[in-house]
PDB file of N, CA and C in Angstrom:
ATOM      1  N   UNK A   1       9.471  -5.846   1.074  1.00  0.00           N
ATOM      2  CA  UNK A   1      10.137  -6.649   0.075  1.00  0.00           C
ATOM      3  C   UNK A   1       9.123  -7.267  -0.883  1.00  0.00           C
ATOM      4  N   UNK A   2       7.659  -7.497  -0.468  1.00  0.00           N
ATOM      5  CA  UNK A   2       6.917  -8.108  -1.452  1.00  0.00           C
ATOM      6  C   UNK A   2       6.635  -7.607  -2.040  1.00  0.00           C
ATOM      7  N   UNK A   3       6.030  -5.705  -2.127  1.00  0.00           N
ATOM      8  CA  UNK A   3       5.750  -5.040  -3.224  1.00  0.00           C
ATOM      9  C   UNK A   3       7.043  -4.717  -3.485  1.00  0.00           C
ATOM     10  N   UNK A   4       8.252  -4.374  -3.263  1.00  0.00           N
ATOM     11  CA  UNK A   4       9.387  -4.217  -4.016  1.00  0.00           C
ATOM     12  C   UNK A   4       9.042  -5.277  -5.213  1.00  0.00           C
ATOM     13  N   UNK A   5       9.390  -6.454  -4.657  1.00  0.00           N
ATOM     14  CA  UNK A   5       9.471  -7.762  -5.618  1.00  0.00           C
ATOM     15  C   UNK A   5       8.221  -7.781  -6.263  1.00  0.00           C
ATOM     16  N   UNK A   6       7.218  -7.236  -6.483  1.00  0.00           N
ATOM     17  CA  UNK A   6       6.077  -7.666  -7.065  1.00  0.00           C
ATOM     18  C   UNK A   6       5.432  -8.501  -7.005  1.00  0.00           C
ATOM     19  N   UNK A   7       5.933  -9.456  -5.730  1.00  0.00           N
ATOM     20  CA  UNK A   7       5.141 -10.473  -5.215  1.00  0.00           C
ATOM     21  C   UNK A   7       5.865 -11.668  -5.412  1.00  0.00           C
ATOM     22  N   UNK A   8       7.432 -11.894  -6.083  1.00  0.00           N
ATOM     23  CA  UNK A   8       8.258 -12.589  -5.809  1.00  0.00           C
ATOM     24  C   UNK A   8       8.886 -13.472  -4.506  1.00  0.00           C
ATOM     25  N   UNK A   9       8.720 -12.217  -3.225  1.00  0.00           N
ATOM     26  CA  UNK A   9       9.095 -12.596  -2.136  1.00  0.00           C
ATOM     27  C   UNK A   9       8.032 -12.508  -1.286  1.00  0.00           C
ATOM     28  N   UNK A  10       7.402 -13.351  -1.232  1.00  0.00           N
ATOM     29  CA  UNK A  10       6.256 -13.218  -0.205  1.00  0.00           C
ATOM     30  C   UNK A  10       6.604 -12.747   1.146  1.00  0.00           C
ATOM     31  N   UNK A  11       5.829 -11.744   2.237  1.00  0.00           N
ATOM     32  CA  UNK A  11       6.283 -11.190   3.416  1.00  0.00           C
ATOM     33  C   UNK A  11       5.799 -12.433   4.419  1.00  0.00           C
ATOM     34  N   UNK A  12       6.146 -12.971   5.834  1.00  0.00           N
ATOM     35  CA  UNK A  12       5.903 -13.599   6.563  1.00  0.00           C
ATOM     36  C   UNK A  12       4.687 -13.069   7.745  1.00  0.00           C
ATOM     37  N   UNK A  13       3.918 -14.050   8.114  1.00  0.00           N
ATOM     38  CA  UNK A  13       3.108 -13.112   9.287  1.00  0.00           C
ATOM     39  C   UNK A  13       4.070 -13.084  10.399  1.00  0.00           C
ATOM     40  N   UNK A  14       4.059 -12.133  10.867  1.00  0.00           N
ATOM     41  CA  UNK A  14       5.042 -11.728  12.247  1.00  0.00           C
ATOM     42  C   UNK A  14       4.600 -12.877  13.366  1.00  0.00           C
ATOM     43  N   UNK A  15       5.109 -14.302  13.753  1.00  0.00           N
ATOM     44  CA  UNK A  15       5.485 -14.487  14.599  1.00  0.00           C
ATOM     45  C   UNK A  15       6.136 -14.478  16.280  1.00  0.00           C
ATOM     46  N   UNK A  16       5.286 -14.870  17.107  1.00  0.00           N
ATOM     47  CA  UNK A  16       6.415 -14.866  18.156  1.00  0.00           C
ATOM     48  C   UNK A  16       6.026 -15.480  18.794  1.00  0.00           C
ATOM     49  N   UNK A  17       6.567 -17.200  19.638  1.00  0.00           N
ATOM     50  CA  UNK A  17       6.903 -18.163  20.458  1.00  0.00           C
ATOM     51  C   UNK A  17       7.065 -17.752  21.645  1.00  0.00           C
ATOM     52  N   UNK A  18       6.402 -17.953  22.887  1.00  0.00           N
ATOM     53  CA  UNK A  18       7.170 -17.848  24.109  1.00  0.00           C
ATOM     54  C   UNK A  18       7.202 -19.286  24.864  1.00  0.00           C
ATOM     55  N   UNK A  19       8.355 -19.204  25.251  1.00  0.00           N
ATOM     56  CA  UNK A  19       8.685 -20.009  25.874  1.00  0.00           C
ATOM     57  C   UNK A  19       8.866 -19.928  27.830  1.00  0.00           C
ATOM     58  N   UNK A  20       8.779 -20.668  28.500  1.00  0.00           N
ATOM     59  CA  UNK A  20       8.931 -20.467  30.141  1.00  0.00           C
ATOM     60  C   UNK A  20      10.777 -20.747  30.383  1.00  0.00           C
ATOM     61  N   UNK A  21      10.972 -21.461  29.817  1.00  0.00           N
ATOM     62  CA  UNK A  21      12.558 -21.979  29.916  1.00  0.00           C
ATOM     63  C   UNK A  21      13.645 -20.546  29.352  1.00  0.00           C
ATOM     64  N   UNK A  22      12.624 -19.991  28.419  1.00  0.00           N
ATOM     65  CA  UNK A  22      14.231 -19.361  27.528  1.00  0.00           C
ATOM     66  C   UNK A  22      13.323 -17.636  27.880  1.00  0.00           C
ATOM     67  N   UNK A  23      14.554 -17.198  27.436  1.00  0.00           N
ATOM     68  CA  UNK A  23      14.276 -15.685  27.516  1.00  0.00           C
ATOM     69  C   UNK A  23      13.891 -15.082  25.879  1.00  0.00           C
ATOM     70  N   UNK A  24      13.352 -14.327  25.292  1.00  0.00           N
ATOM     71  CA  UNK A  24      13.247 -13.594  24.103  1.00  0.00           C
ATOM     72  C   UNK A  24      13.836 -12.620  23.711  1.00  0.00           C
ATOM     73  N   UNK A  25      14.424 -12.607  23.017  1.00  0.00           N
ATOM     74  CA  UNK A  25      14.816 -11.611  22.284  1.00  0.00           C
ATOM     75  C   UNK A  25      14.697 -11.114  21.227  1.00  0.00           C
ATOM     76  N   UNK A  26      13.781  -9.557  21.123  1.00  0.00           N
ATOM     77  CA  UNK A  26      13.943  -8.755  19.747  1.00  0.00           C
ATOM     78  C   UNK A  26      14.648  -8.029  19.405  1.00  0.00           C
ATOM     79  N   UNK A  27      14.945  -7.841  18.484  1.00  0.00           N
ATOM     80  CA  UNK A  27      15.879  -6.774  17.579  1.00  0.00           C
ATOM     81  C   UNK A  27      14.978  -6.315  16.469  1.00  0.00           C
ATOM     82  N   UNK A  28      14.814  -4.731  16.734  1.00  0.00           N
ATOM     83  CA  UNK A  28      14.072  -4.054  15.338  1.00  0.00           C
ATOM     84  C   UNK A  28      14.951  -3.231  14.579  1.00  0.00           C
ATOM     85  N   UNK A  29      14.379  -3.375  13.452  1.00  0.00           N
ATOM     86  CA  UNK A  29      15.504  -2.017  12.782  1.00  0.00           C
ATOM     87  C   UNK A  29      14.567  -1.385  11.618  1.00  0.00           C
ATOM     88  N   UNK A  30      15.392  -0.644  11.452  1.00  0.00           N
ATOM     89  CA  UNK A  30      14.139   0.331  10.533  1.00  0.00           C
ATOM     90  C   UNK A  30      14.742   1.125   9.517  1.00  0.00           C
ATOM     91  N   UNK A  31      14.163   1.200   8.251  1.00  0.00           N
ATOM     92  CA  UNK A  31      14.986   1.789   6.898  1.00  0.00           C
ATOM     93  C   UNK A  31      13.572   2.496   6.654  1.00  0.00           C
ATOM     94  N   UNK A  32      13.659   4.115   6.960  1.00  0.00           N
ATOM     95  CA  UNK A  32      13.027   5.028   6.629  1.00  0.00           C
ATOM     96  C   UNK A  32      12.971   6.038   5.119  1.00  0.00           C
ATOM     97  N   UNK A  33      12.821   5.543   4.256  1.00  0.00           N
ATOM     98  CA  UNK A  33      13.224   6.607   3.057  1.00  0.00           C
ATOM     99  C   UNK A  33      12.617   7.946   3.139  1.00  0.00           C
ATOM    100  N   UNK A  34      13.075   8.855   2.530  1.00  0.00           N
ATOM    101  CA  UNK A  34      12.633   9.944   2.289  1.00  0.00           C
ATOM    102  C   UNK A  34      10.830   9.784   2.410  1.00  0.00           C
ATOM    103  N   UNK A  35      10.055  10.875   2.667  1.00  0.00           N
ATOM    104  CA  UNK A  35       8.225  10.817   2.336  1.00  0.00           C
ATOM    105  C   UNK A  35       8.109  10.766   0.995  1.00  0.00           C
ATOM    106  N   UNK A  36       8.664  11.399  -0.023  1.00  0.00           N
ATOM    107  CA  UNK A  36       8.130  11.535  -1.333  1.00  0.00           C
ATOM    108  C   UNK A  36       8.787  10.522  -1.992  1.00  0.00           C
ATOM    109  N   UNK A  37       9.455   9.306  -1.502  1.00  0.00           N
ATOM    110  CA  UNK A  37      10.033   8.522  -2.615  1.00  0.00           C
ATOM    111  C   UNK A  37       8.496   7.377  -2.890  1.00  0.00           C
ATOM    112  N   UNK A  38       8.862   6.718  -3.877  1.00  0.00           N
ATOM    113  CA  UNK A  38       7.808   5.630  -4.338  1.00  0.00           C
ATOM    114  C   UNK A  38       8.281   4.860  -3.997  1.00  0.00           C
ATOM    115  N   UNK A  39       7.075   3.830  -3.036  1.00  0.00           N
ATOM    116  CA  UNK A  39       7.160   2.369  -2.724  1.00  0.00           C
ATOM    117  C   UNK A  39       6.245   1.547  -3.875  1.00  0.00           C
ATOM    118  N   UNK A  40       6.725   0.512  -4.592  1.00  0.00           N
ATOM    119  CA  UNK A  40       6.260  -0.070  -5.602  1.00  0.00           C
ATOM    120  C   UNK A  40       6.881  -1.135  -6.415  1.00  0.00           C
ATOM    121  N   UNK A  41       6.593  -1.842  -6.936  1.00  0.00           N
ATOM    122  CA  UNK A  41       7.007  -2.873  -7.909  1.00  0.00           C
ATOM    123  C   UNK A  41       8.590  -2.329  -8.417  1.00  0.00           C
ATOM    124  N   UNK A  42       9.329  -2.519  -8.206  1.00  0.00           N
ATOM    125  CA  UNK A  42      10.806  -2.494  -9.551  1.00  0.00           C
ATOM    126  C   UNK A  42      10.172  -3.050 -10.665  1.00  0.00           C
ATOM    127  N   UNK A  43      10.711  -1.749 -11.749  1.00  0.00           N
ATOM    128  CA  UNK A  43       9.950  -1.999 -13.394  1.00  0.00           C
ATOM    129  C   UNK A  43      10.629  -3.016 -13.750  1.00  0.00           C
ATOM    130  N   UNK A  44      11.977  -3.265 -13.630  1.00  0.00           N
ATOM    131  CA  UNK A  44      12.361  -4.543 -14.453  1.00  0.00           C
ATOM    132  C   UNK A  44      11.846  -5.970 -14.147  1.00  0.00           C
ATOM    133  N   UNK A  45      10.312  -6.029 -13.046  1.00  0.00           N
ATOM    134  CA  UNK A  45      10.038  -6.974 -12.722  1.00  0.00           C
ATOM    135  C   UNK A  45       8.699  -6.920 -13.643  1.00  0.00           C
ATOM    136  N   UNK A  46       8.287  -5.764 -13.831  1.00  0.00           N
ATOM    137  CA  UNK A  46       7.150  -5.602 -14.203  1.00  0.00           C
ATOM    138  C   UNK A  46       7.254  -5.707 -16.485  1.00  0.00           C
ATOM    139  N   UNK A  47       6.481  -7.014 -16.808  1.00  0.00           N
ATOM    140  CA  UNK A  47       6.797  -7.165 -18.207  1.00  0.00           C
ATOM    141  C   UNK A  47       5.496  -7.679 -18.704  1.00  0.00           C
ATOM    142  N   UNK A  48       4.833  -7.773 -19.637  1.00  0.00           N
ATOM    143  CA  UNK A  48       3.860  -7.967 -20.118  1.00  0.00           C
ATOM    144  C   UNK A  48       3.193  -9.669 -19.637  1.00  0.00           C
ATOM    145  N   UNK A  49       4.099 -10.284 -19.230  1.00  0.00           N
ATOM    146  CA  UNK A  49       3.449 -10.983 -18.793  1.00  0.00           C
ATOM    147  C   UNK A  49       3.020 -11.465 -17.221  1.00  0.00           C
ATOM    148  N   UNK A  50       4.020 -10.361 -16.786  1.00  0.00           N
ATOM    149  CA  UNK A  50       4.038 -10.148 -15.598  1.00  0.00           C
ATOM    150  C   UNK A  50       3.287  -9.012 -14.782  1.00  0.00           C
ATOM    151  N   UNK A  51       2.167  -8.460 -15.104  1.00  0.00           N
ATOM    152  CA  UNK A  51       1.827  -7.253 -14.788  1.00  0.00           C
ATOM    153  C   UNK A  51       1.707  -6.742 -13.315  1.00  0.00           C
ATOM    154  N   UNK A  52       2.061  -5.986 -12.781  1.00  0.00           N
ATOM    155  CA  UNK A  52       2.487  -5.240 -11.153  1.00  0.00           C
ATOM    156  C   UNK A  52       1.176  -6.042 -10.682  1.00  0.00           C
ATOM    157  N   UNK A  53       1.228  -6.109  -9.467  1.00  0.00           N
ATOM    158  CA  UNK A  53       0.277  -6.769  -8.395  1.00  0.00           C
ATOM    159  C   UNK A  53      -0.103  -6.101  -7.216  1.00  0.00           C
ATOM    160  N   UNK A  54       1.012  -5.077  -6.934  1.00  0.00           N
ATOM    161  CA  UNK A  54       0.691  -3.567  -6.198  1.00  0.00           C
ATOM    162  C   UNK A  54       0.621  -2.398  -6.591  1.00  0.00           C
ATOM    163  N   UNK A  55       0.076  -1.330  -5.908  1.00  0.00           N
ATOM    164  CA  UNK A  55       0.045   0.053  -6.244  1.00  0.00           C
ATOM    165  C   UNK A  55       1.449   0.602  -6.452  1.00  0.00           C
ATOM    166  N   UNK A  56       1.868   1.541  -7.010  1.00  0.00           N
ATOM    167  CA  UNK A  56       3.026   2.463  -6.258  1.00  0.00           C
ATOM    168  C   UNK A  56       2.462   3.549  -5.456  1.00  0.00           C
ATOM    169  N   UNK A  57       2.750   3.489  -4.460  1.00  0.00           N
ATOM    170  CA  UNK A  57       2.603   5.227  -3.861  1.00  0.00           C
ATOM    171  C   UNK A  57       3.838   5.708  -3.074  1.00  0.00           C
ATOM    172  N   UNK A  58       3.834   6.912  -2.820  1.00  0.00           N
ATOM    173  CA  UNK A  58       4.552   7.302  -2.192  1.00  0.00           C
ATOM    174  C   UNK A  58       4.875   7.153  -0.123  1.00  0.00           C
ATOM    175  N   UNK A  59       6.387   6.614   0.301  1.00  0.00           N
ATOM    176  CA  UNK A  59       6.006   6.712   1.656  1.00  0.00           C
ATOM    177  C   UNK A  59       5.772   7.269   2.540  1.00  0.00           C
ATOM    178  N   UNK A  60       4.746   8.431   2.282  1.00  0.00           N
ATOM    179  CA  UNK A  60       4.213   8.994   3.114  1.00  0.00           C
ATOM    180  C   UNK A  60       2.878   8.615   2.801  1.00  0.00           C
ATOM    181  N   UNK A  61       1.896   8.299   1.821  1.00  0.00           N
ATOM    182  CA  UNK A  61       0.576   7.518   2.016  1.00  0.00           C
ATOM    183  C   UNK A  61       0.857   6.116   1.913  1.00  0.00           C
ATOM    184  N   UNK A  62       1.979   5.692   2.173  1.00  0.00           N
ATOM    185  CA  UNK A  62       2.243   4.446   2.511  1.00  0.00           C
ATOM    186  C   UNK A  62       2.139   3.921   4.021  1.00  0.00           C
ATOM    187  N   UNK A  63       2.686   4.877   4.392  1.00  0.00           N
ATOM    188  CA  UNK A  63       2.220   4.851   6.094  1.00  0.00           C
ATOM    189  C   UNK A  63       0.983   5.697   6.505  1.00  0.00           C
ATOM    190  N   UNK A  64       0.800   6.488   5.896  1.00  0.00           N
ATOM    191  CA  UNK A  64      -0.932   6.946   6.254  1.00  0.00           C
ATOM    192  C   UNK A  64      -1.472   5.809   5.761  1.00  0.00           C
ATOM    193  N   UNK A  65      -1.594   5.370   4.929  1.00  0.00           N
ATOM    194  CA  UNK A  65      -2.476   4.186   4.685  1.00  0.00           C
ATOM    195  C   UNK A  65      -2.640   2.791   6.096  1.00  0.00           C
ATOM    196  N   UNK A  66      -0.948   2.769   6.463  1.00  0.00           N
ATOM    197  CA  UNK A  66      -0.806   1.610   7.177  1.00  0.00           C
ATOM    198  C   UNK A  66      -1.553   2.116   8.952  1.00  0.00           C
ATOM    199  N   UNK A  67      -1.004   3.507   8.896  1.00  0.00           N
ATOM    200  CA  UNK A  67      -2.161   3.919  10.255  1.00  0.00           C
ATOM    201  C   UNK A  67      -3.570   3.566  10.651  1.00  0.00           C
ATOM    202  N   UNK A  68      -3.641   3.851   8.915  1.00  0.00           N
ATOM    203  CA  UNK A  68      -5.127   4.503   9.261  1.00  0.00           C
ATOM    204  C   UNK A  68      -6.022   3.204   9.003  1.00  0.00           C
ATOM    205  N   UNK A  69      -5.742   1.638   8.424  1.00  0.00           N
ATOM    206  CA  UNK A  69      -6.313   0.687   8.331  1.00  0.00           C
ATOM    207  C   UNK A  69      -7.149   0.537   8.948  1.00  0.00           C
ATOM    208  N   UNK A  70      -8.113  -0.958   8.354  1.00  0.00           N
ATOM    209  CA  UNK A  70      -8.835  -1.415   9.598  1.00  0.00           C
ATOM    210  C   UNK A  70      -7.987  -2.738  10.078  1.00  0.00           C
ATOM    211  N   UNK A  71      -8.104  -2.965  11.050  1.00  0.00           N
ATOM    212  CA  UNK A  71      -7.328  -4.222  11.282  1.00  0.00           C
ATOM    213  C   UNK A  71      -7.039  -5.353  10.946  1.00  0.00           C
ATOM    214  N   UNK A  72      -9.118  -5.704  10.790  1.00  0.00           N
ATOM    215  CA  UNK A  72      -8.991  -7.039  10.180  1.00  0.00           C
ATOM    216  C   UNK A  72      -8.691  -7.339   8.551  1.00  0.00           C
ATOM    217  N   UNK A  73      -8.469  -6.285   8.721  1.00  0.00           N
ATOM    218  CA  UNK A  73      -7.662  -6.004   6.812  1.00  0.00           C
ATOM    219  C   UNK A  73      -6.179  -6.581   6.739  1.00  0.00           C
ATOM    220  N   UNK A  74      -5.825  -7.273   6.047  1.00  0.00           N
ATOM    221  CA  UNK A  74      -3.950  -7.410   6.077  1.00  0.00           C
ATOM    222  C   UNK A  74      -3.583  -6.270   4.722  1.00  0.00           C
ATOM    223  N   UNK A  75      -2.814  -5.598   5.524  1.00  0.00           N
ATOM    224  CA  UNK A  75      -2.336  -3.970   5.107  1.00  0.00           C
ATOM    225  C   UNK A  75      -1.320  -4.726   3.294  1.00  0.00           C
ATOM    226  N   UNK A  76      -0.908  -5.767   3.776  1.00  0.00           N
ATOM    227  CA  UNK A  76      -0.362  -5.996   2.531  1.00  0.00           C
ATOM    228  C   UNK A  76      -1.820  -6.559   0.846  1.00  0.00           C
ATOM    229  N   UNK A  77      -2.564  -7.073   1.496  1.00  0.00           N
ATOM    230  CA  UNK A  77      -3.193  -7.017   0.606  1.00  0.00           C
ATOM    231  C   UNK A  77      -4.450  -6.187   0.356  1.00  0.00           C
ATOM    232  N   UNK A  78      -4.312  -5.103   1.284  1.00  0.00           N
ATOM    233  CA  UNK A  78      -4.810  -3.882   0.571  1.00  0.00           C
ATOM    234  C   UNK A  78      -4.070  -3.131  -0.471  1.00  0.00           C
ATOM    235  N   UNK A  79      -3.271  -3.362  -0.564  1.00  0.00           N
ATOM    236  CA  UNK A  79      -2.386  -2.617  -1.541  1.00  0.00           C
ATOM    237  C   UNK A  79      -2.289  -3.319  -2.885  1.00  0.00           C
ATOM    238  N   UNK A  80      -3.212  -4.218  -2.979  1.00  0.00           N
ATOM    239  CA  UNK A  80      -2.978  -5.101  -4.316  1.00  0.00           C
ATOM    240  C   UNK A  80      -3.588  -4.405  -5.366  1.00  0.00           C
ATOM    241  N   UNK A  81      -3.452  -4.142  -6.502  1.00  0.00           N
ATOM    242  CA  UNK A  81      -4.353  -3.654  -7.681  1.00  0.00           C
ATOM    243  C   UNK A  81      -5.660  -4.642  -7.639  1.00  0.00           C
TER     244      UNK A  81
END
């Protein structure tokens, strides 16, 4: 959502609390697009005074990229121009 938004919606660091009293529960879900579509800024965000703040690429070196990181890198701001 943050490179969608161009940096409108900032992403959260993944969290997680444990507790001894309560039990946890996750729920994942997952929205896979096609490999050749582009992950990137929406143009109508992108305006001269607003100029993109991420790459576009496609999601398939979107996730090669996210594999192949180094760790102590945050994968989101490798992707910044």
């Amino acid at each position: 959502m943050e490179i969608i938004s161009n940096g409108n919606y900032k992403a959260p660091d993944h969290r997680a609390v444990v507790n001894k009293s309560n039990q946890r529960l996750s729920i994942v879900t997952f929205c896979y697009p096609n490999s050749s579509v582009d992950i990137g800024p929406v143009e109508k965000l992108i305006m001269s005074g607003s100029p993109p703040v991420y790459r576009t690429l496609t999601n398939a070196k979107y996730f090669h990229n996210f594999y192949n990181r180094k760790l102590e890198v945050s994968f989101i701001d490798s992707l910044k121009i």
